[in-house]
C-alpha atoms as a PDB file:
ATOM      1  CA  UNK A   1      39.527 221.458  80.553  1.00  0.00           C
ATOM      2  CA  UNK A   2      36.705 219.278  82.015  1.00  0.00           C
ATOM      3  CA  UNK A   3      37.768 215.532  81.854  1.00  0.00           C
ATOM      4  CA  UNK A   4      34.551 213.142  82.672  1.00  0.00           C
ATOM      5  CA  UNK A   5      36.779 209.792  84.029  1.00  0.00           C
ATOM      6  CA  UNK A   6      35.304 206.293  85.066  1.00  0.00           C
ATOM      7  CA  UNK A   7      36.121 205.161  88.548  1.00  0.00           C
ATOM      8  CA  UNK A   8      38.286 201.954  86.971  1.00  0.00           C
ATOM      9  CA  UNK A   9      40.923 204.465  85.653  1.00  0.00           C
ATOM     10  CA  UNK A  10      41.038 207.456  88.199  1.00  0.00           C
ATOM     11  CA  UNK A  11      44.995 207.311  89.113  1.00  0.00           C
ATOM     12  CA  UNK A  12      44.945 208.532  85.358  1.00  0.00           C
ATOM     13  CA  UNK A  13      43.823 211.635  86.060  1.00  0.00           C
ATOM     14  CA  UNK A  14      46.949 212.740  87.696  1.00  0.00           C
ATOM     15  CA  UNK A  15      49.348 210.831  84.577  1.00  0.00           C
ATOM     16  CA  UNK A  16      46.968 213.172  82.294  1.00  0.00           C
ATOM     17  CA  UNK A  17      48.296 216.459  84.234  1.00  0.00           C
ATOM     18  CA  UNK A  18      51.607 215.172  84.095  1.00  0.00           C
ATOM     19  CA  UNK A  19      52.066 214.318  80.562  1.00  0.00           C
ATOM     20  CA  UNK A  20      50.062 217.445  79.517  1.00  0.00           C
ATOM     21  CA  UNK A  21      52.698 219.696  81.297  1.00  0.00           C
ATOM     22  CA  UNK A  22      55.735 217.228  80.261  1.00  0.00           C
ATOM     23  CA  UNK A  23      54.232 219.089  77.024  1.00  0.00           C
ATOM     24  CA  UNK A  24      54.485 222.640  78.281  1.00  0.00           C
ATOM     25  CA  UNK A  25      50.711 222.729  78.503  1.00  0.00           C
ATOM     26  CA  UNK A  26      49.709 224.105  81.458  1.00  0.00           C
ATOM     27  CA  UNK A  27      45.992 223.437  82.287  1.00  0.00           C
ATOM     28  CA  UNK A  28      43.813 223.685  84.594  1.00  0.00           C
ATOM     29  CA  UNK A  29      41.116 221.143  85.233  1.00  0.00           C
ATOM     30  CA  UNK A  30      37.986 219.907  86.393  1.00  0.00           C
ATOM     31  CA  UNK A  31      37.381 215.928  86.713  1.00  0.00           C
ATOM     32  CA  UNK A  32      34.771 214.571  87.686  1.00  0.00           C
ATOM     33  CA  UNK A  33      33.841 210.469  88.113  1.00  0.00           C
ATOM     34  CA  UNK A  34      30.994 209.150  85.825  1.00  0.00           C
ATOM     35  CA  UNK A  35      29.482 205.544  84.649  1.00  0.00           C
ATOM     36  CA  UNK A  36      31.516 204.767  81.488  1.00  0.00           C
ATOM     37  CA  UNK A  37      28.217 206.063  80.061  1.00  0.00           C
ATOM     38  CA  UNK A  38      27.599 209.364  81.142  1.00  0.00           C
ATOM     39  CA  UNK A  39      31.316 209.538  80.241  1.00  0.00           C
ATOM     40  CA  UNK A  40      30.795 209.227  76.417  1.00  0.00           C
ATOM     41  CA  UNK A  41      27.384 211.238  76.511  1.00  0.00           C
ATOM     42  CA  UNK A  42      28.896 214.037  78.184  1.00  0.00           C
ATOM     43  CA  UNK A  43      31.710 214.203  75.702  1.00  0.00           C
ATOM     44  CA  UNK A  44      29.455 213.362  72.702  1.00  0.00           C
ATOM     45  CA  UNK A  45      27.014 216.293  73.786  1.00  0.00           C
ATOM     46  CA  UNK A  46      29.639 218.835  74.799  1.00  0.00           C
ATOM     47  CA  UNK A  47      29.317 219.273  78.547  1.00  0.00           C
ATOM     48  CA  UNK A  48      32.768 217.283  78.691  1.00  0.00           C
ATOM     49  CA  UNK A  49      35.927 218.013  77.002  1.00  0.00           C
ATOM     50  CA  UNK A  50      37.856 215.016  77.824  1.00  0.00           C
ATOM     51  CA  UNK A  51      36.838 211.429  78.996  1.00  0.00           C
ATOM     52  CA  UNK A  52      38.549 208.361  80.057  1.00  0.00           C
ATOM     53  CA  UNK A  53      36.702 205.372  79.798  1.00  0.00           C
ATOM     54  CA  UNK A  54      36.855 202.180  77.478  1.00  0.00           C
ATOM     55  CA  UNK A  55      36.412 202.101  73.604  1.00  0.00           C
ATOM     56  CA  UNK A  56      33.776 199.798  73.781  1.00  0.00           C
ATOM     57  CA  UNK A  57      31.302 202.169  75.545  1.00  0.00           C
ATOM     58  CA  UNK A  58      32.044 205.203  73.036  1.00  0.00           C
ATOM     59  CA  UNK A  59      28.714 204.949  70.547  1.00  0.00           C
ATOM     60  CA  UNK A  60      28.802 207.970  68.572  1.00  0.00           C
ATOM     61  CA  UNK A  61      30.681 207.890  65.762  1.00  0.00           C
ATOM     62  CA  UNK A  62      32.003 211.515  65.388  1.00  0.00           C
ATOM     63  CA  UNK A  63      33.513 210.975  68.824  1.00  0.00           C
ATOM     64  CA  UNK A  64      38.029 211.401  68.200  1.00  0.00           C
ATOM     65  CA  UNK A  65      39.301 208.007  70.432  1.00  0.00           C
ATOM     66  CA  UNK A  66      42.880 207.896  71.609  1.00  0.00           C
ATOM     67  CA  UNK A  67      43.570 204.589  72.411  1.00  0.00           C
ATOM     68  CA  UNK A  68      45.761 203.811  75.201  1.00  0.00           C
ATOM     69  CA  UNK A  69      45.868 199.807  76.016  1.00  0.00           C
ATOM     70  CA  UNK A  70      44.201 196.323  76.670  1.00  0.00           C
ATOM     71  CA  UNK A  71      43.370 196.384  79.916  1.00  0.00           C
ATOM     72  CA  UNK A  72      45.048 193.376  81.805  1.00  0.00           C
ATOM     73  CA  UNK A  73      45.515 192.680  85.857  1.00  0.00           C
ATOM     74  CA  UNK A  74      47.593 192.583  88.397  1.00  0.00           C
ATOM     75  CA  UNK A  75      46.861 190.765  91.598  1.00  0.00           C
ATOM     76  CA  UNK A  76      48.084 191.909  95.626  1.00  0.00           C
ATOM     77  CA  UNK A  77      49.232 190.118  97.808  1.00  0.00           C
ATOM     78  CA  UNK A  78      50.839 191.102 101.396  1.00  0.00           C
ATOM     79  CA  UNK A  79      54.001 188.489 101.800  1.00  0.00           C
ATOM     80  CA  UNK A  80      57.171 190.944 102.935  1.00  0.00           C
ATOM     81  CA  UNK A  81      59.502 187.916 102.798  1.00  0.00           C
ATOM     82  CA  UNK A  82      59.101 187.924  99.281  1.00  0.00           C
ATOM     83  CA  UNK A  83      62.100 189.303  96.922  1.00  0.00           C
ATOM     84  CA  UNK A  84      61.661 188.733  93.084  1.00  0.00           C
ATOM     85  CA  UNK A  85      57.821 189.071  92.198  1.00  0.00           C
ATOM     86  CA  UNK A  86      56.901 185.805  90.214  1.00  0.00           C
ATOM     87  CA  UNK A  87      53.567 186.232  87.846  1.00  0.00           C
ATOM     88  CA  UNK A  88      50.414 184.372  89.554  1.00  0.00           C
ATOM     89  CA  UNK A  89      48.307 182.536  87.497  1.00  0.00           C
ATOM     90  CA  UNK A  90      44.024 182.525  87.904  1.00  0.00           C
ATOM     91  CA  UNK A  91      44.041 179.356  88.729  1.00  0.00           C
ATOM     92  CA  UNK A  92      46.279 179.616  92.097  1.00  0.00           C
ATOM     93  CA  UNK A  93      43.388 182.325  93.342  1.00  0.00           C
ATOM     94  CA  UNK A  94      40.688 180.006  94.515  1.00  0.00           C
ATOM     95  CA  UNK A  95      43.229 179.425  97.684  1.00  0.00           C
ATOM     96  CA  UNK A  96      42.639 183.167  99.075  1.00  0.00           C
ATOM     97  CA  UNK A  97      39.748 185.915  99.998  1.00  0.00           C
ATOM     98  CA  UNK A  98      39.755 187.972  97.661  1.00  0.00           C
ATOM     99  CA  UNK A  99      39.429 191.629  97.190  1.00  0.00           C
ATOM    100  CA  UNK A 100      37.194 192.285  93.774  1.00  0.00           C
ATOM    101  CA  UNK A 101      36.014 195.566  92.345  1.00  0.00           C
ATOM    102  CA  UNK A 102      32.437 196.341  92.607  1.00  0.00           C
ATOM    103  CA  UNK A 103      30.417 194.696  90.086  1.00  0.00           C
ATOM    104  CA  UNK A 104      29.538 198.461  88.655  1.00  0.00           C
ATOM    105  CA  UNK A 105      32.999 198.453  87.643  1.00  0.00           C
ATOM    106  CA  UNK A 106      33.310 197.023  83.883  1.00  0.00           C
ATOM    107  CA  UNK A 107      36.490 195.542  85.062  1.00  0.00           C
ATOM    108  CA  UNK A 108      34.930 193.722  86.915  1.00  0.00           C
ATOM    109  CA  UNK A 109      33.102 191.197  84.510  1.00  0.00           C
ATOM    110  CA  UNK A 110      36.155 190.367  82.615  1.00  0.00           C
ATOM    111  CA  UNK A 111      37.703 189.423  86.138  1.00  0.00           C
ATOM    112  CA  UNK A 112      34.709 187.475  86.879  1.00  0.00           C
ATOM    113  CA  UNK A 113      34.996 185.913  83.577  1.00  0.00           C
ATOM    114  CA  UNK A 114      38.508 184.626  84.375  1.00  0.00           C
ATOM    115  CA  UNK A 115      38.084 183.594  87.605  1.00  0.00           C
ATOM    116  CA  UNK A 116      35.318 181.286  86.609  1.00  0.00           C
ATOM    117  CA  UNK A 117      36.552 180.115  83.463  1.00  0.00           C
ATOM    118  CA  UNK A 118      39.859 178.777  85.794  1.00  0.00           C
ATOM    119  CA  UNK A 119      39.037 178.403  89.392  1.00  0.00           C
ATOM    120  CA  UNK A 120      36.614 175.863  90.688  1.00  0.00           C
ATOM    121  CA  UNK A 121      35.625 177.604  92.897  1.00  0.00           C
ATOM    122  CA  UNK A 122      37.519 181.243  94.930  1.00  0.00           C
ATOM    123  CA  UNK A 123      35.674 183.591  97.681  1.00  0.00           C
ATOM    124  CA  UNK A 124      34.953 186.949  97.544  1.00  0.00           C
ATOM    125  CA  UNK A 125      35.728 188.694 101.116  1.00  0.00           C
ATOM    126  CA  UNK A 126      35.301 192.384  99.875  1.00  0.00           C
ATOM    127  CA  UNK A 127      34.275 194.790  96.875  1.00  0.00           C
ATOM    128  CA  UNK A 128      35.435 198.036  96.476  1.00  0.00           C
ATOM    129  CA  UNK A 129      35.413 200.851  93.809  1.00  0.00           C
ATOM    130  CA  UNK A 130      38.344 202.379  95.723  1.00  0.00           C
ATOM    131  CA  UNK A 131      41.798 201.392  94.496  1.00  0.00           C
ATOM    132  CA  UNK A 132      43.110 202.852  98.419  1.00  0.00           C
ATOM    133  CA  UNK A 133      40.925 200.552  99.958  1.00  0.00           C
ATOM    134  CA  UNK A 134      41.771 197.565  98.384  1.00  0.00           C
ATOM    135  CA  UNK A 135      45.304 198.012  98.973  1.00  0.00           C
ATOM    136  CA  UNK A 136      44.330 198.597 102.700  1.00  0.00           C
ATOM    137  CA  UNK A 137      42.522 195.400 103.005  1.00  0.00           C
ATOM    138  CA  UNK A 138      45.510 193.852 101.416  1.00  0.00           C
ATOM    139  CA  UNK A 139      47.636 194.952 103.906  1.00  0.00           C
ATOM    140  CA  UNK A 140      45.409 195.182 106.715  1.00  0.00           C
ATOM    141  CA  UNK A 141      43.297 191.834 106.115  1.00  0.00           C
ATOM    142  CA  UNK A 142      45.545 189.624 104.364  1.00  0.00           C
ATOM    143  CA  UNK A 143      42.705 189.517 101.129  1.00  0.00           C
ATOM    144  CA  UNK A 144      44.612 188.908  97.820  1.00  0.00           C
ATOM    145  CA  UNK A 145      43.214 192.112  95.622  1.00  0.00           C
ATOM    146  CA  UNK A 146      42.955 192.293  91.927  1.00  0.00           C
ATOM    147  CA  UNK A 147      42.610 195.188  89.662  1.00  0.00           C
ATOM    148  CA  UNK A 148      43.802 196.827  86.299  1.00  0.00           C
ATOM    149  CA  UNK A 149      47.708 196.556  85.879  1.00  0.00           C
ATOM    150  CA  UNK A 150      47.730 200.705  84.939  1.00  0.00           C
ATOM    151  CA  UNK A 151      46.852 201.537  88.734  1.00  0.00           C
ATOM    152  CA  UNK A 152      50.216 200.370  90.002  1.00  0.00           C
ATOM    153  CA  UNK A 153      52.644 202.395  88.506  1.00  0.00           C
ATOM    154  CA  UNK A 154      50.511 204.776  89.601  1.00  0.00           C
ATOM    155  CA  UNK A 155      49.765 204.391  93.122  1.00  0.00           C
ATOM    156  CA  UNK A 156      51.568 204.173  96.242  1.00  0.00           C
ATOM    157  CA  UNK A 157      52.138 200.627  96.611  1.00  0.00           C
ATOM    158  CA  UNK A 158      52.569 200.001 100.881  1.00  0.00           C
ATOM    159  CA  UNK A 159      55.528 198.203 101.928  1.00  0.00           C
ATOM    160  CA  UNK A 160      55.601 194.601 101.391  1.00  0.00           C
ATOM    161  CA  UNK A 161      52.992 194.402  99.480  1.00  0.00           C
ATOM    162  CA  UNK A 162      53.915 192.387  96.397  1.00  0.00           C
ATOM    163  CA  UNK A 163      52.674 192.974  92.645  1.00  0.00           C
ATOM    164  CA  UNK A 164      51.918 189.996  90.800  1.00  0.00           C
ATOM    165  CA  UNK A 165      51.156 190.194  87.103  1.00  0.00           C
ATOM    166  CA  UNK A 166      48.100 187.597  85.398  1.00  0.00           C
ATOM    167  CA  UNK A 167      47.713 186.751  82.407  1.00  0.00           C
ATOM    168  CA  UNK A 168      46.145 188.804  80.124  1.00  0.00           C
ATOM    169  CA  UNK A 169      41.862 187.704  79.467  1.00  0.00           C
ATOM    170  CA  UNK A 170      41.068 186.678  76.137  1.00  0.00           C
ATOM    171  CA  UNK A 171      39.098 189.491  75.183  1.00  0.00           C
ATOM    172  CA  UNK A 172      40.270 192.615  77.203  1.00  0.00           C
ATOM    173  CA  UNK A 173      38.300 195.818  77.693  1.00  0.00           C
ATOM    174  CA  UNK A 174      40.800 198.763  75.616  1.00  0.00           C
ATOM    175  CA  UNK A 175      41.173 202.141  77.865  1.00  0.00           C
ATOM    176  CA  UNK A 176      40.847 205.375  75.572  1.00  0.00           C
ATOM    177  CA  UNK A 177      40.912 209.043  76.036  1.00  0.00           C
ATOM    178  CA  UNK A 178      38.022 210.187  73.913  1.00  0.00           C
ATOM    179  CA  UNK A 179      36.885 214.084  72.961  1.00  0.00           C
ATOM    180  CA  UNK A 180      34.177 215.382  71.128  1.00  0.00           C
ATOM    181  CA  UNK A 181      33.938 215.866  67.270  1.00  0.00           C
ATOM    182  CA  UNK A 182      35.966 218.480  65.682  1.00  0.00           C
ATOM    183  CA  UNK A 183      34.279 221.455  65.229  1.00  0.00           C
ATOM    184  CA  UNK A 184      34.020 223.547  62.227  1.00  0.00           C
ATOM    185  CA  UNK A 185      34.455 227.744  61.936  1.00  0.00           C
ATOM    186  CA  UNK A 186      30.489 228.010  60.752  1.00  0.00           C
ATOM    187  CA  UNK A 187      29.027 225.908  63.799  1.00  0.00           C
ATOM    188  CA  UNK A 188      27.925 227.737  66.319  1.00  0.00           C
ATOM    189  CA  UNK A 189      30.890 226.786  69.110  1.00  0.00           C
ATOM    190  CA  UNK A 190      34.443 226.791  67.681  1.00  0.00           C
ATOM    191  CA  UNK A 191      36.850 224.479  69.783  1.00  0.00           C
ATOM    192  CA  UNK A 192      39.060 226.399  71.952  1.00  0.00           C
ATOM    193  CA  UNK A 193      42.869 226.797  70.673  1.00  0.00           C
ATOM    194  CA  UNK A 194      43.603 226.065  73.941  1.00  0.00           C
ATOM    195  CA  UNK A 195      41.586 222.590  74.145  1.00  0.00           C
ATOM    196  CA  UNK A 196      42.940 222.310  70.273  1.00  0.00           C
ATOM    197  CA  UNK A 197      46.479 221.778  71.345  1.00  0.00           C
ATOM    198  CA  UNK A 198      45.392 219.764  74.383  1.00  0.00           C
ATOM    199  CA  UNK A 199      44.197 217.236  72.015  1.00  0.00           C
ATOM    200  CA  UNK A 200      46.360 217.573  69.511  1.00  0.00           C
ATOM    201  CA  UNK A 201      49.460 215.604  71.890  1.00  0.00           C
ATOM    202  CA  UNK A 202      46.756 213.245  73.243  1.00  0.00           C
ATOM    203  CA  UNK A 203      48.516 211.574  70.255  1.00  0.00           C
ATOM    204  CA  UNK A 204      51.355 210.714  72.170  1.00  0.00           C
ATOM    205  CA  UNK A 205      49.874 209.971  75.563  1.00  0.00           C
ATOM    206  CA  UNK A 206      49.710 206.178  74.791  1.00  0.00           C
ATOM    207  CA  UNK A 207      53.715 206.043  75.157  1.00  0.00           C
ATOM    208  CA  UNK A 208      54.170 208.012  78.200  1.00  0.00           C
ATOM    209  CA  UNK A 209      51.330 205.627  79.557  1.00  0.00           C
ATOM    210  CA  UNK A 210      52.772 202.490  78.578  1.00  0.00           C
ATOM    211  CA  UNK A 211      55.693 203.455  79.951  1.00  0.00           C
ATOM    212  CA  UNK A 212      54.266 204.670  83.554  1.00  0.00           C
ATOM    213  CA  UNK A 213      51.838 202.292  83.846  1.00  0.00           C
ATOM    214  CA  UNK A 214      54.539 199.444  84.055  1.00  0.00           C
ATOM    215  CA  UNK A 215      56.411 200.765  86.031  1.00  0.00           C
ATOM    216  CA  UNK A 216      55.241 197.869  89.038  1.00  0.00           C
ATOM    217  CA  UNK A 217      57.703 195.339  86.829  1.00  0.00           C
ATOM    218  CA  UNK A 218      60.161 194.170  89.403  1.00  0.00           C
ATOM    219  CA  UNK A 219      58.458 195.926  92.199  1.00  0.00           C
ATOM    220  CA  UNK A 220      57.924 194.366  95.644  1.00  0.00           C
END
């Protein structure tokens, strides 16, 4: 299967795999990382079977969503003399650097949103599209990073690096897996029974997510 993926929500590629042979659905794929909209045009016109991206980019109306959450964030911080992870709130990041996503990144704006809607002011030390790097600079640098709560449970979170849920933003981007229209016997390209049962458990992905992608509660 080829799976078009926006940069935002690339540890899911690998939960996709998992889940899908959880299922005793062995696949092989391709994935490849797009803007949210080349995402939904590539699945809309056929040159993608698969895409991860958010609902809110998804235009054509024939396109089958599979919604997975609200997005909400997590924030990094390097303290190893920390035990039980308390939850931060926006207002206590103005004190640090900060590690952001790039601005390409639709996370990104909602982030943005929150920090200025409840810091007076907070400085922004590095942007990066790469999850790895971020938790490098929190380690390395001592920069507070913040990014979508589904990366941690996830990624390989370095020693003493803590995970500190924030509150959710008012109105959150939604994560979906989304696949092209269903095709019928007299068009000219049937859907593959293969790709068929692929999407037919997308149905129950949302759970298995849910479940893996909290899986940084109580983590340190």
């Amino acid at each position: 299967v080829s799976v078009g993926i926006v940069p935002s929500a690339s540890p899911l590629e690998s939960l996709l795999l998992s889940f899908l042979r959880l299922k005793d659905i062995p696949v092989s794929a391709e994935i490849q990382t797009l803007s949210a909209t080349e995402v939904a045009r590539g699945v809309s016109h056929g040159n993608l079977n698969l895409g991860i991206t958010y609902s809110s980019t998804v235009d054509d109306p024939a396109t089958r969503k599979f919604p997975l959450v609200p997005e909400t964030y997590v924030a990094f911080k390097y303290q190893s003399d920390v035990i039980t992870p308390a939850r931060l709130f926006w207002s206590e990041l103005s004190s640090g650097q900060l590690c952001l996503p790039t601005k390409n990144v639709p996370s990104r704006q909602i982030i943005d949103a929150c920090l200025g809607e409840h810091c007076d002011d907070y400085d922004v030390a590095l942007e990066t599209d790469c999850w790895l790097t971020m938790l490098q600079a929190v380690r390395r640098n001592g920069l507070i990073g913040i990014a979508p709560s589904h990366v941690v449970g996830i990624l390989a979170i370095p020693t003493g690096t803590t995970v500190f849920p924030l509150p959710a933003p008012a109105d959150p981007l939604e994560l979906a897996i989304i696949a092209g229209p269903v095709m019928e016997e007299e068009q000219a390209f049937v859907e593959e029974p293969a790709l068929t049962k692929v999407i037919a458990a997308l149905a129950e992905f949302r759970e298995y997510f849910e479940l893996e992608s909290s899986a940084f509660e109580g983590m340190s």
